[in-house]
C-alpha atoms as a PDB file:
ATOM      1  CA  UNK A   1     -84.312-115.396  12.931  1.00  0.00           C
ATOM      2  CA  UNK A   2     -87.961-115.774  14.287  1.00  0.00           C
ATOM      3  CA  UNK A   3     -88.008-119.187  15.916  1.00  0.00           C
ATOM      4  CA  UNK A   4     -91.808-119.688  15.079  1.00  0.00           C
ATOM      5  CA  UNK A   5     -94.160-121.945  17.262  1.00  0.00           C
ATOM      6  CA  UNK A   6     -97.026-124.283  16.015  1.00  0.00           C
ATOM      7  CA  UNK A   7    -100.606-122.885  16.459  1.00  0.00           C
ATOM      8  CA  UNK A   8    -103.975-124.497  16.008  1.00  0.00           C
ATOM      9  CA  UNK A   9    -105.336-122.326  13.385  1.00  0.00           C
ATOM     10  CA  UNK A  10    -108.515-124.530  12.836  1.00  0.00           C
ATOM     11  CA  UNK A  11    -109.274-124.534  16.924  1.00  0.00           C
ATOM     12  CA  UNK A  12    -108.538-121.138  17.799  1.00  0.00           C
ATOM     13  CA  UNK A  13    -111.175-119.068  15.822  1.00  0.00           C
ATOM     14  CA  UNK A  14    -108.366-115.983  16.100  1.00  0.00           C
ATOM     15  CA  UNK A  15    -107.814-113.338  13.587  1.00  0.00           C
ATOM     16  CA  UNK A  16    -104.989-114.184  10.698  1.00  0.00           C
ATOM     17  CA  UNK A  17    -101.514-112.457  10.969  1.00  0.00           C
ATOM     18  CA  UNK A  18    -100.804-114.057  14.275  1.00  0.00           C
ATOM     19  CA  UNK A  19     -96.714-113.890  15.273  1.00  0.00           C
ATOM     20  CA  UNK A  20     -96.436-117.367  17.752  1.00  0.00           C
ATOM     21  CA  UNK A  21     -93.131-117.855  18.573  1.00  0.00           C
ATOM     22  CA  UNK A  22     -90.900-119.649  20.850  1.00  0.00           C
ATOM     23  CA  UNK A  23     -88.961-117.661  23.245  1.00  0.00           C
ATOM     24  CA  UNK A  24     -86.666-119.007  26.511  1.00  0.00           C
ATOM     25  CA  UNK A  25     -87.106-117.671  29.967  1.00  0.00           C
ATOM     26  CA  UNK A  26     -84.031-116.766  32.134  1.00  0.00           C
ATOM     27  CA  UNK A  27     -83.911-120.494  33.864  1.00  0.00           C
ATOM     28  CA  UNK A  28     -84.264-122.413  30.244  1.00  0.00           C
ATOM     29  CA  UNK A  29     -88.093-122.887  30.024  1.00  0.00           C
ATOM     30  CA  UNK A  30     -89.024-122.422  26.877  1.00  0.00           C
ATOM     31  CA  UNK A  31     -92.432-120.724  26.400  1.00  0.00           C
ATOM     32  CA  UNK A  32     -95.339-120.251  23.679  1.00  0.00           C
ATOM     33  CA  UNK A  33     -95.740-116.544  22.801  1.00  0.00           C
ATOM     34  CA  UNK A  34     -98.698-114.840  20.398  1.00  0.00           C
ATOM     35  CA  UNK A  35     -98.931-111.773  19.142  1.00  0.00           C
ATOM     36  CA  UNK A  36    -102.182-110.172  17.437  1.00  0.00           C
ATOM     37  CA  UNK A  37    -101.548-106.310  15.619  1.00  0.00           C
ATOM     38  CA  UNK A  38    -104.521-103.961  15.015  1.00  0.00           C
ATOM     39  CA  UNK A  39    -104.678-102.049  12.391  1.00  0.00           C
ATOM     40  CA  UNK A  40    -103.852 -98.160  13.101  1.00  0.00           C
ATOM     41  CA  UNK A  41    -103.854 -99.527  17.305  1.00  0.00           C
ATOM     42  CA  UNK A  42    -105.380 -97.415  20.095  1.00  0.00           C
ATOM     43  CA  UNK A  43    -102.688 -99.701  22.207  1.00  0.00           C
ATOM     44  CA  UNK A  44    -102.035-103.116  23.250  1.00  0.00           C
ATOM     45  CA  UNK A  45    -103.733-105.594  25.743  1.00  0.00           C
ATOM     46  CA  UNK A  46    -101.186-107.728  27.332  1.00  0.00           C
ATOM     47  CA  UNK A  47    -103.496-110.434  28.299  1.00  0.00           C
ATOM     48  CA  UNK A  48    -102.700-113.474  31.347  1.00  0.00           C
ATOM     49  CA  UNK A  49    -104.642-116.248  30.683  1.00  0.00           C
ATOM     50  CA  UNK A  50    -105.629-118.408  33.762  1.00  0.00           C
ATOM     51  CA  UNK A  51    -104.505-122.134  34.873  1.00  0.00           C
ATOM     52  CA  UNK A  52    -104.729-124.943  32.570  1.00  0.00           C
ATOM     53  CA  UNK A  53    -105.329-122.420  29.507  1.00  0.00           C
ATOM     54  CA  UNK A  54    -103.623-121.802  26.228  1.00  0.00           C
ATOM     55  CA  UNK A  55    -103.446-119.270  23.170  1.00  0.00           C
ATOM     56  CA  UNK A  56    -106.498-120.932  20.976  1.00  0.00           C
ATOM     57  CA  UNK A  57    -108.835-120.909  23.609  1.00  0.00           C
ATOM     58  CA  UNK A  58    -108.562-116.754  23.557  1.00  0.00           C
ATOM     59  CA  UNK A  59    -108.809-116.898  19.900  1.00  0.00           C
ATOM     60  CA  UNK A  60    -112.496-114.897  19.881  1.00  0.00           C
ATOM     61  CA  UNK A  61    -111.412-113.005  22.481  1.00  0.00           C
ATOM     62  CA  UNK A  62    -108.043-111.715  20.258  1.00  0.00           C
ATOM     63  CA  UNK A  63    -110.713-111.164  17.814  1.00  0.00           C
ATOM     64  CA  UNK A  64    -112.686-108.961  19.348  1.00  0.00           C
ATOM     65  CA  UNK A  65    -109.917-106.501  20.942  1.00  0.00           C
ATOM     66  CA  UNK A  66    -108.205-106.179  17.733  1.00  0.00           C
ATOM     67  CA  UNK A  67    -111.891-105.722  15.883  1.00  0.00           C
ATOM     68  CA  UNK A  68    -112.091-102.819  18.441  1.00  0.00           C
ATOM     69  CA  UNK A  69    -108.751-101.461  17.554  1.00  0.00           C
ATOM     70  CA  UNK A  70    -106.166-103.265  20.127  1.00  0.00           C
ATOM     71  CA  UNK A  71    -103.095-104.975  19.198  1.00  0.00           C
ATOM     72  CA  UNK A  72    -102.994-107.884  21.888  1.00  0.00           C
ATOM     73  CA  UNK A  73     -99.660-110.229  22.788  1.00  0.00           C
ATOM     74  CA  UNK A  74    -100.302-113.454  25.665  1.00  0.00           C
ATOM     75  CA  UNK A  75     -98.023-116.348  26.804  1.00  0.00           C
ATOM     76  CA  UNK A  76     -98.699-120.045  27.432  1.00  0.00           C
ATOM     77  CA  UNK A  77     -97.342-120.009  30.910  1.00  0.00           C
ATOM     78  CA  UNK A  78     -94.605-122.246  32.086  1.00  0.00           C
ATOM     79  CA  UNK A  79     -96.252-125.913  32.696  1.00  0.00           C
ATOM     80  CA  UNK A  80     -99.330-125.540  30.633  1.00  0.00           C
ATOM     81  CA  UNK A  81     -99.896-125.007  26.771  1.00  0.00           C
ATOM     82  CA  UNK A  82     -96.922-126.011  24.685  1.00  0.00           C
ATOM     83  CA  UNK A  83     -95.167-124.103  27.027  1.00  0.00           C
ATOM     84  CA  UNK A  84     -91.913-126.854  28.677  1.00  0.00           C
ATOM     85  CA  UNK A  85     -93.712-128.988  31.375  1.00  0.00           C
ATOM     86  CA  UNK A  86     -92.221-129.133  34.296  1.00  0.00           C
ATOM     87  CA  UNK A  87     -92.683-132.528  35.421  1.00  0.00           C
ATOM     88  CA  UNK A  88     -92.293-135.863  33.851  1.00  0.00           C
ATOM     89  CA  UNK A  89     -95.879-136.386  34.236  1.00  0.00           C
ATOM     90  CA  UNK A  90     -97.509-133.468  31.805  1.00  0.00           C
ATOM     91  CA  UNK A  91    -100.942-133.839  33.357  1.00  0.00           C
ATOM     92  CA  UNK A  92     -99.544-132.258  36.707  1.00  0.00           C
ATOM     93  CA  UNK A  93    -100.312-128.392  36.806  1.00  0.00           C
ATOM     94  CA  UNK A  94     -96.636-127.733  38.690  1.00  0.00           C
ATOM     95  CA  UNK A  95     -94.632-124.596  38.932  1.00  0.00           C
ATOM     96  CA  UNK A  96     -91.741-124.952  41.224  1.00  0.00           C
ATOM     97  CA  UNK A  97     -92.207-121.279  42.331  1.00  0.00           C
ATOM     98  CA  UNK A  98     -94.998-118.878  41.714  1.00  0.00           C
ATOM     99  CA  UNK A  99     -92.519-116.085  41.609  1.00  0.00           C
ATOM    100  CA  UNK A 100     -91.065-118.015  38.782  1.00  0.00           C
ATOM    101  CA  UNK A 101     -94.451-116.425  36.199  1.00  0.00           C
ATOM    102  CA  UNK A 102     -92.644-113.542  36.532  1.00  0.00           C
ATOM    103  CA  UNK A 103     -90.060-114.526  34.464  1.00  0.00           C
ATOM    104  CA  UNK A 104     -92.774-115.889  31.871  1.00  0.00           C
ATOM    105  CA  UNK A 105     -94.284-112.649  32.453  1.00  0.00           C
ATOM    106  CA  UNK A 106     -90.465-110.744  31.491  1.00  0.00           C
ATOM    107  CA  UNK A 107     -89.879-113.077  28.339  1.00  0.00           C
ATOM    108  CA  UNK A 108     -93.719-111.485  26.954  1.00  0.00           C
ATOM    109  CA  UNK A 109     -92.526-108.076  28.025  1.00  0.00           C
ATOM    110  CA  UNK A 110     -89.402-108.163  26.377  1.00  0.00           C
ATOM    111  CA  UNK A 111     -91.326-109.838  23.410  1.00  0.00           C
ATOM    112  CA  UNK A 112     -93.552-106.901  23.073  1.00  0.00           C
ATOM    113  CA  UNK A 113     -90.880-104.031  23.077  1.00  0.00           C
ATOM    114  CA  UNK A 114     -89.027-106.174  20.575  1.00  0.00           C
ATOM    115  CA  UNK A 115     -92.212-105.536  18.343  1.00  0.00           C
ATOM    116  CA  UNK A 116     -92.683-102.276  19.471  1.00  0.00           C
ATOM    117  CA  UNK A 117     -95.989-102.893  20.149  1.00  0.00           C
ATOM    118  CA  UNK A 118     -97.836 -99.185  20.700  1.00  0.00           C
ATOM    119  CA  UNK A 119     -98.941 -97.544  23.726  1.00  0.00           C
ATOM    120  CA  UNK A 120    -100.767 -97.430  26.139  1.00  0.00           C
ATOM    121  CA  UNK A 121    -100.819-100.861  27.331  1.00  0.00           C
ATOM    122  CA  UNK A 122    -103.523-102.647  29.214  1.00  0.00           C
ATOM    123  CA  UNK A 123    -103.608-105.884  31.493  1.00  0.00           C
ATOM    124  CA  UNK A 124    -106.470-108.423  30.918  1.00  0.00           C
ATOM    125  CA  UNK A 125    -105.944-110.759  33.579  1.00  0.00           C
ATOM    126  CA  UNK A 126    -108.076-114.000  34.253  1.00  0.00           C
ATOM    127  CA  UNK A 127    -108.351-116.330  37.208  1.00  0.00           C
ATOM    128  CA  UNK A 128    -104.536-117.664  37.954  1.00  0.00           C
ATOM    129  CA  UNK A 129    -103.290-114.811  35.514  1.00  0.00           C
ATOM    130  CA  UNK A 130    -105.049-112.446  37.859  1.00  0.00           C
ATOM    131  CA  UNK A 131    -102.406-113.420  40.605  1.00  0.00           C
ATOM    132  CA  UNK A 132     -99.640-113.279  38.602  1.00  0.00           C
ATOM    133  CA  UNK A 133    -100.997-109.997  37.149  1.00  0.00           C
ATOM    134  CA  UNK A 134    -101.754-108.205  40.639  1.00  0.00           C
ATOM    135  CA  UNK A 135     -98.148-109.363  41.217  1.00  0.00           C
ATOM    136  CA  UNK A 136     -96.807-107.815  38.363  1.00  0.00           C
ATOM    137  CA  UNK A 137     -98.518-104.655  38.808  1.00  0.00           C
ATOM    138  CA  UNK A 138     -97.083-104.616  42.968  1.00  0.00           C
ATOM    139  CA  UNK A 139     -93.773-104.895  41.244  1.00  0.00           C
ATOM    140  CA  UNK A 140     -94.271-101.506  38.407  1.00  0.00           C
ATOM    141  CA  UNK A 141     -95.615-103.750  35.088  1.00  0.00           C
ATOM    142  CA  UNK A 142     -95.797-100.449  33.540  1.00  0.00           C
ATOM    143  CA  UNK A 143     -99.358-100.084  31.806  1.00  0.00           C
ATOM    144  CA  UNK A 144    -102.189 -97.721  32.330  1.00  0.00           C
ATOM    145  CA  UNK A 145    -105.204 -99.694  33.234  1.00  0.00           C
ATOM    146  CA  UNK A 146    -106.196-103.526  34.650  1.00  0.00           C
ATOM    147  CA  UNK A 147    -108.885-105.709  33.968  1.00  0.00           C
ATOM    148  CA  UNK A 148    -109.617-108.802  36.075  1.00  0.00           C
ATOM    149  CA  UNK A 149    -111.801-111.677  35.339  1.00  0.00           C
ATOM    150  CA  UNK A 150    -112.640-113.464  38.571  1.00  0.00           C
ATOM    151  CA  UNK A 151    -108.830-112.750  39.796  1.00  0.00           C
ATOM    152  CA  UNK A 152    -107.256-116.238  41.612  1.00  0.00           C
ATOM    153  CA  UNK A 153    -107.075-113.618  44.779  1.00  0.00           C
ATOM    154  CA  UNK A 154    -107.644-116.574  46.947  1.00  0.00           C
ATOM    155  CA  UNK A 155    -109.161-120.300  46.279  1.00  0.00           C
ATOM    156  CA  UNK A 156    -112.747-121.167  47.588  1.00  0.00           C
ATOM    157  CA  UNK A 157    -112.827-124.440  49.580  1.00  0.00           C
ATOM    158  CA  UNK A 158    -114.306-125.576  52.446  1.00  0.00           C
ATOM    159  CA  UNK A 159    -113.244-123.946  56.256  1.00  0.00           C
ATOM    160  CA  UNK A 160    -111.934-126.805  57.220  1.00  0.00           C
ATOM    161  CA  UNK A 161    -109.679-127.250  54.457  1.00  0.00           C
ATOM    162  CA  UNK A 162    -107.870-124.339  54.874  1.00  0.00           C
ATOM    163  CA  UNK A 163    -105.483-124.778  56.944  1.00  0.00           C
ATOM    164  CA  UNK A 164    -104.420-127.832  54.886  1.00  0.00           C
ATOM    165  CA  UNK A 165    -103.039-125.799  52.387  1.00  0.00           C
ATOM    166  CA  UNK A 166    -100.188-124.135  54.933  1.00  0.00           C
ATOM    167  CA  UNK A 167    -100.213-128.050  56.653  1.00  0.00           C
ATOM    168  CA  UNK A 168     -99.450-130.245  54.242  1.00  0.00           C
ATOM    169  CA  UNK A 169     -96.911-128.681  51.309  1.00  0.00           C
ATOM    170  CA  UNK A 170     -93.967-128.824  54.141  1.00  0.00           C
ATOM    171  CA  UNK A 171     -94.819-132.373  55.019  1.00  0.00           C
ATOM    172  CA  UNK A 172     -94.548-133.389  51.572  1.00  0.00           C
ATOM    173  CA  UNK A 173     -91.375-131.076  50.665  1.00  0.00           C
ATOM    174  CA  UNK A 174     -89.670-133.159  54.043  1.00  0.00           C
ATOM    175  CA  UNK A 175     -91.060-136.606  52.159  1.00  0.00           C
ATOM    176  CA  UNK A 176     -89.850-135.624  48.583  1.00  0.00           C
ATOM    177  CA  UNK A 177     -93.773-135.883  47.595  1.00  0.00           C
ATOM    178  CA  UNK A 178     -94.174-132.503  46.686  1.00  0.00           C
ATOM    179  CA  UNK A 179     -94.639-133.295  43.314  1.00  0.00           C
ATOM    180  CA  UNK A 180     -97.648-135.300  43.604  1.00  0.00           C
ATOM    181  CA  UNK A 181    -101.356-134.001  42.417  1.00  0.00           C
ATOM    182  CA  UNK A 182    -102.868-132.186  45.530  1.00  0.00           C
ATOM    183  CA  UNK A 183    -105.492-134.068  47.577  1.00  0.00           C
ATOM    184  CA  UNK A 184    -108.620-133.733  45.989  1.00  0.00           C
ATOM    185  CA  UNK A 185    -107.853-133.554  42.393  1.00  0.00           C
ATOM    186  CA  UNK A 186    -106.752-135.683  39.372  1.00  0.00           C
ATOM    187  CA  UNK A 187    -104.813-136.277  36.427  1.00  0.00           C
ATOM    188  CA  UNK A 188    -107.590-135.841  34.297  1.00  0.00           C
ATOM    189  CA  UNK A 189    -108.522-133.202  31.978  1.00  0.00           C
ATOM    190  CA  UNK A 190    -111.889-131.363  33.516  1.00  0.00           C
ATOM    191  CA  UNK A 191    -113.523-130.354  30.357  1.00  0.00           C
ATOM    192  CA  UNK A 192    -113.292-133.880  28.815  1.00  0.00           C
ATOM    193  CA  UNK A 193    -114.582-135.552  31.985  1.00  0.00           C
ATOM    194  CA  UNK A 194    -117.362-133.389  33.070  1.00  0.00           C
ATOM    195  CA  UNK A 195    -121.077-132.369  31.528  1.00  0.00           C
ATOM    196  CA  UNK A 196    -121.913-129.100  30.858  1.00  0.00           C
ATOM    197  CA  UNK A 197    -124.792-129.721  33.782  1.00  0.00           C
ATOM    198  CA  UNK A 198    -122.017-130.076  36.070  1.00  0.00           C
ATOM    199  CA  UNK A 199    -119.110-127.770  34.906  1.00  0.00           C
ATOM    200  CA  UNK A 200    -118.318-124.489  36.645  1.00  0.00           C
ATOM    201  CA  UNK A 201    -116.747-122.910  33.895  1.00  0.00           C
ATOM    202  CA  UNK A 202    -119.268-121.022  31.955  1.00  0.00           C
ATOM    203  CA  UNK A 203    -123.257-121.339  31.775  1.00  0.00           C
ATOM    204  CA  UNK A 204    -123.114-121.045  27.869  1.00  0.00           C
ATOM    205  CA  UNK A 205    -123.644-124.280  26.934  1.00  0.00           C
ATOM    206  CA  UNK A 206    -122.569-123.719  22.969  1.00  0.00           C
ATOM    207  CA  UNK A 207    -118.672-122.226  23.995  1.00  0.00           C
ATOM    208  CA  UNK A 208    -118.693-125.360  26.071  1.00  0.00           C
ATOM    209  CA  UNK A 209    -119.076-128.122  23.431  1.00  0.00           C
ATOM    210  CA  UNK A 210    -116.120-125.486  21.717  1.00  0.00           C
ATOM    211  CA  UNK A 211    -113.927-126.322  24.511  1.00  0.00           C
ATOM    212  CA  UNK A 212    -114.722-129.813  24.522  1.00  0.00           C
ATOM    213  CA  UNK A 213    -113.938-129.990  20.829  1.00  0.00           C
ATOM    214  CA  UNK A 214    -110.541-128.347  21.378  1.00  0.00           C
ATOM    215  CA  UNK A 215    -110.145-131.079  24.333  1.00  0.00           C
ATOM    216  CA  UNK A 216    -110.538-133.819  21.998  1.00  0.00           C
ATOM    217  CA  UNK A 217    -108.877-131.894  19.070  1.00  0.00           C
ATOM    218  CA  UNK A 218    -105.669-131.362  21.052  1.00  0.00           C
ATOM    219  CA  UNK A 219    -105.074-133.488  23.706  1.00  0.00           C
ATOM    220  CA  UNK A 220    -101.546-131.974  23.951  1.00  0.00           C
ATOM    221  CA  UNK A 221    -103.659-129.103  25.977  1.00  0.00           C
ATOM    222  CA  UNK A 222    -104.373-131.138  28.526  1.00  0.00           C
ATOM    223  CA  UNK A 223    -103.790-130.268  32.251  1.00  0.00           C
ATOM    224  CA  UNK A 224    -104.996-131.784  35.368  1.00  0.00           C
ATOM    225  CA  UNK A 225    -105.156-131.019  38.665  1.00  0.00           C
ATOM    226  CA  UNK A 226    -102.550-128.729  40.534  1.00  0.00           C
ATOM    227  CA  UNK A 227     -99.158-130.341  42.688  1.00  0.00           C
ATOM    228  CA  UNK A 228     -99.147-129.941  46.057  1.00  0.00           C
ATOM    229  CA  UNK A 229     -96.029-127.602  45.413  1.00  0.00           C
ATOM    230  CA  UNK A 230     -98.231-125.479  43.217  1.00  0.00           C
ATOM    231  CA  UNK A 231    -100.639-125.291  45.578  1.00  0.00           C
ATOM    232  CA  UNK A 232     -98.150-124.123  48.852  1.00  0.00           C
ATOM    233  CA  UNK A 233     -96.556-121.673  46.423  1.00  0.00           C
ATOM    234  CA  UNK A 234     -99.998-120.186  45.494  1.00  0.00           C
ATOM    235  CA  UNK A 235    -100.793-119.876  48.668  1.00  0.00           C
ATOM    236  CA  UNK A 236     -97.548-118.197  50.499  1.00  0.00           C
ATOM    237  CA  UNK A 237     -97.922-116.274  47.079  1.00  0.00           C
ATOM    238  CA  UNK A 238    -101.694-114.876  48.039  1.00  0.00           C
ATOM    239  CA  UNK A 239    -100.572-114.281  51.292  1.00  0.00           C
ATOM    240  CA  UNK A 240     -97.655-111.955  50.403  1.00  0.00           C
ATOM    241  CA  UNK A 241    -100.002-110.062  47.709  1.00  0.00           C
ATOM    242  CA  UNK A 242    -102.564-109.214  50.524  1.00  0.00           C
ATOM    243  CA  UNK A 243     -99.147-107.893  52.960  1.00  0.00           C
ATOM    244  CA  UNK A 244     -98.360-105.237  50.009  1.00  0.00           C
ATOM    245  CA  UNK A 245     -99.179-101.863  48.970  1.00  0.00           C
ATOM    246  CA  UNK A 246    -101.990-102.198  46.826  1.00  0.00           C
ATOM    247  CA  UNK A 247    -101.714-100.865  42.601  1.00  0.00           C
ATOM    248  CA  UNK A 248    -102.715 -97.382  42.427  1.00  0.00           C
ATOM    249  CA  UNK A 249    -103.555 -97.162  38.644  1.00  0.00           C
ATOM    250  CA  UNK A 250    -107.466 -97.618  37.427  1.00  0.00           C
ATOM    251  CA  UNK A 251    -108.333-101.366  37.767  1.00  0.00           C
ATOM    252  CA  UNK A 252    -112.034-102.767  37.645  1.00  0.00           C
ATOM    253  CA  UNK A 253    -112.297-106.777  38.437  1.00  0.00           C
ATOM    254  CA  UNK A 254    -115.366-108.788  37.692  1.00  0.00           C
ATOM    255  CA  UNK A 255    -116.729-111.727  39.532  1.00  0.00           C
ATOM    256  CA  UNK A 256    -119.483-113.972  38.659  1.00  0.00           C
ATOM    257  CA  UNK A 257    -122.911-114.365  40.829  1.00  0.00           C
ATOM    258  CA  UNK A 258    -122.390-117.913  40.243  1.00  0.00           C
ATOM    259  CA  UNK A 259    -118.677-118.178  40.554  1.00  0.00           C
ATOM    260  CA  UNK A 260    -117.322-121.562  42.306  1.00  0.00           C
ATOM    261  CA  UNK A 261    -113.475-121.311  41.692  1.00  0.00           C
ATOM    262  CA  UNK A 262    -111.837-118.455  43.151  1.00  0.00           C
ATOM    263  CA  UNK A 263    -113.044-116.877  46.644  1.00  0.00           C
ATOM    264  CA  UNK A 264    -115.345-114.095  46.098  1.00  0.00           C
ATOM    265  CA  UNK A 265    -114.630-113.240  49.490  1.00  0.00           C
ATOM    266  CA  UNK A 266    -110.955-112.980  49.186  1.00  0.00           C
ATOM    267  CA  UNK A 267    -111.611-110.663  46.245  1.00  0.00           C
ATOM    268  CA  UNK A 268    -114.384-108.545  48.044  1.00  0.00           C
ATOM    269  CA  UNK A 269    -111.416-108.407  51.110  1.00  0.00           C
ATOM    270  CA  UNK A 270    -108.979-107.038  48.767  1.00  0.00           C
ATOM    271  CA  UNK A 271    -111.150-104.120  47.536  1.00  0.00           C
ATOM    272  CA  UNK A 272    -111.534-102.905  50.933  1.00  0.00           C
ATOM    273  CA  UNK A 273    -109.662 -99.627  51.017  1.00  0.00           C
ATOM    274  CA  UNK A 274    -108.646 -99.090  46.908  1.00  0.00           C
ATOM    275  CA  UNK A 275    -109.372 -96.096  46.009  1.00  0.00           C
ATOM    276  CA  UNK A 276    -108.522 -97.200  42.365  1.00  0.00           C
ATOM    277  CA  UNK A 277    -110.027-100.406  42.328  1.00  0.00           C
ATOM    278  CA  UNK A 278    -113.706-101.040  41.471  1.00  0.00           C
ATOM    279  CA  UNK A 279    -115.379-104.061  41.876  1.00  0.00           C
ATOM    280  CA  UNK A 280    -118.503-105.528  39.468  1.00  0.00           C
ATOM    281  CA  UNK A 281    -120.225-108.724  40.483  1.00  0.00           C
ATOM    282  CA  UNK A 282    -121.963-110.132  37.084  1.00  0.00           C
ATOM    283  CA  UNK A 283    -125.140-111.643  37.686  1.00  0.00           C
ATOM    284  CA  UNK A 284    -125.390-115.799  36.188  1.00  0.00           C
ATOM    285  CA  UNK A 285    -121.872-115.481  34.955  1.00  0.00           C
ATOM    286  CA  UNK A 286    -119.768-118.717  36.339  1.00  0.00           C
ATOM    287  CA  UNK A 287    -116.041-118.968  36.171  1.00  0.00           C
ATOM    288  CA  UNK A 288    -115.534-118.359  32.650  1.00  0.00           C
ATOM    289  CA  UNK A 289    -116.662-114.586  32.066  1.00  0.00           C
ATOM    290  CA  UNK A 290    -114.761-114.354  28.731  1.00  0.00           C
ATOM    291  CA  UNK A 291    -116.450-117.606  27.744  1.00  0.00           C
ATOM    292  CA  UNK A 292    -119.849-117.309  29.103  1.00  0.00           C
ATOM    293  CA  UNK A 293    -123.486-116.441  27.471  1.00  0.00           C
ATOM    294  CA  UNK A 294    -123.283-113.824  24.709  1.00  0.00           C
ATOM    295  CA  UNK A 295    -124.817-111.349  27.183  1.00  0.00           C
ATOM    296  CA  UNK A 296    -122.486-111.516  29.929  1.00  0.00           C
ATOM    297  CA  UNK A 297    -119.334-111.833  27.066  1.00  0.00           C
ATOM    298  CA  UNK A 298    -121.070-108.563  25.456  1.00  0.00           C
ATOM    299  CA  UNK A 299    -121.357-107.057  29.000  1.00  0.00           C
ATOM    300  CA  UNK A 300    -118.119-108.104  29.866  1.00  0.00           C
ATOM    301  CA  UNK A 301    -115.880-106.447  26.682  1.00  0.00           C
ATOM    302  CA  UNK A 302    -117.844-103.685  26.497  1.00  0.00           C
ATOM    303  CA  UNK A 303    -117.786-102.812  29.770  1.00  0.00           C
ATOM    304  CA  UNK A 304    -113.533-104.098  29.423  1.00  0.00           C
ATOM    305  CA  UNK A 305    -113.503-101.637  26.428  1.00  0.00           C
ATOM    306  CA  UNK A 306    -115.229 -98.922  27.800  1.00  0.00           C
ATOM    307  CA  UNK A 307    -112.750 -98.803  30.985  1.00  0.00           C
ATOM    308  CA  UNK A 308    -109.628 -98.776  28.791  1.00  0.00           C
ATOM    309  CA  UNK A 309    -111.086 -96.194  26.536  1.00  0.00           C
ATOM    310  CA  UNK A 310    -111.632 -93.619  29.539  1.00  0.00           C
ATOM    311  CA  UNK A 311    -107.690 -93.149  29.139  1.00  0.00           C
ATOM    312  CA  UNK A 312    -107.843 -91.377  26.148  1.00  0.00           C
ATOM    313  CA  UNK A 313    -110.461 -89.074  27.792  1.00  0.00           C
ATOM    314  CA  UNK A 314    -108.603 -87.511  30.931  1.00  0.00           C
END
């Protein structure tokens, strides 16, 4: 019996025929799963969405890889979504573990061979997604090519606040405050508090006022800023990434000109030396390539497309 899951139809602007479904991780979370199939497939495009994000707001985005002939299956990760929250305060972005996406990341897998969903498969892997997707690949996720969009390979802040991040999770664990929203950020949902003229997500001011709409549409979305447990955990999480052997299948990672989230330098550092990584910096684009101007979104899938389709030509 398919234990289906609600979906915002109206919001999401995604192709009919979705399969969203509830499914459990091994520790009891219960997670959001969707499922797009393409007619006659080339594949499928297992695709991470970043922090805070949810299946609607890759609606177009479904669209347009199963328009180009890819099935496509994504997860609300634990915390976010209608994925379980795991705090008594929703708003907090909290994970107790960042090792624990990987058992989000099993539940989709198994979810996908359970549909036999065809082969190849591809990663599309965006921001925070893009860490638990370069983690996934260190481990054998078993697909032919990545894609990632401005990969969570390290967080930009200031120098000074750097060492913060190592400093203050411990003191918090020892004062049972570890649960509390990191220094710096709040409760509040960004999109529905900030102007376009000040956001850092995309320069396209029309997908913006989308976004907005879906804010205001569903405030069930909502997510705020990180815990300070998330935020240790992401970082002893980075570190370990940047200790191991690097993926050695095709992967190509774009970064915005104009990006303001992740560190471009921590994702220019972890080019150095891969001989099967290529790196594309996207001139204008902001956080958001996937929901940017229709020029950089163009450039962006085409170029996506274009990479994945090179496996069919060896």
């Amino acid at each position: 019996m398919v234990d289906a899951a609600p979906f915002h139809d109206n919001l999401a602007s995604a192709p009919a025929g979705g399969q969203i479904v509830w499914r459990q991780a091994n520790d009891g979370v219960r997670l959001r799963l969707g499922a797009w199939s393409s007619k006659k497939a080339r594949g499928t495009v297992l695709l991470f969405p970043g922090r805070t994000e949810y299946l609607e707001k890759y609606g177009k985005t479904v669209s347009e890889l199963t328009a180009a002939g890819w099935s496509v299956a994504m997860i609300d990760w634990r915390g976010q979504g209608l994925s379980d929250r795991l705090d008594d305060d929703t708003r907090l972005g909290h994970v107790a573990d960042f090792i624990d996406y990987q058992r989000d990341t099993a539940v989709l897998l198994d979810w996908v061979a359970e549909l036999d969903l065809p082969k190849p498969h591809m990663l599309l892997a965006h921001s925070m997604g893009g860490c638990i997707g370069l983690r996934a690949l260190v481990d054998g996720l078993e697909v032919e090519r990545a894609v990632f969009s401005a990969p969570m390979w390290g967080i930009q802040m200031p120098i000074f606040a750097r060492p913060l991040t190592y400093m203050i999770p411990p003191i918090a664990r020892f004062l049972k405050k570890e649960n509390l929203f990191a220094p710096g950020t709040k409760p509040s949902n960004y999109i529905a508090e900030t102007g376009f003229a000040d956001n850092m997500l995309t320069s396209d001011p029309e997908t913006y006022g989308w976004l907005g709409e879906h804010a205001a549409a569903a405030p069930e979305f909502s997510l705020g800023g990180p815990s300070v447990q998330w935020v240790g955990s992401a970082t002893r999480e980075l570190d370990r990434l940047f200790d191991t052997a690097k993926p050695q299948i095709p992967c190509l990672t774009f970064v915005g000109t104009d990006e303001k989230i992740v560190s471009i330098e921590a994702i220019e550092r972890y080019h150095i030396d891969w001989p099967s990584g290529a790196l594309r910096n996207v001139e204008g684009a902001r956080h958001e390539m996937m929901m940017e101007t229709p020029s950089i979104r163009q450039h962006f899938m085409e170029s996506t497309l274009g990479f994945y389709a090179e496996t069919f030509s060896r």
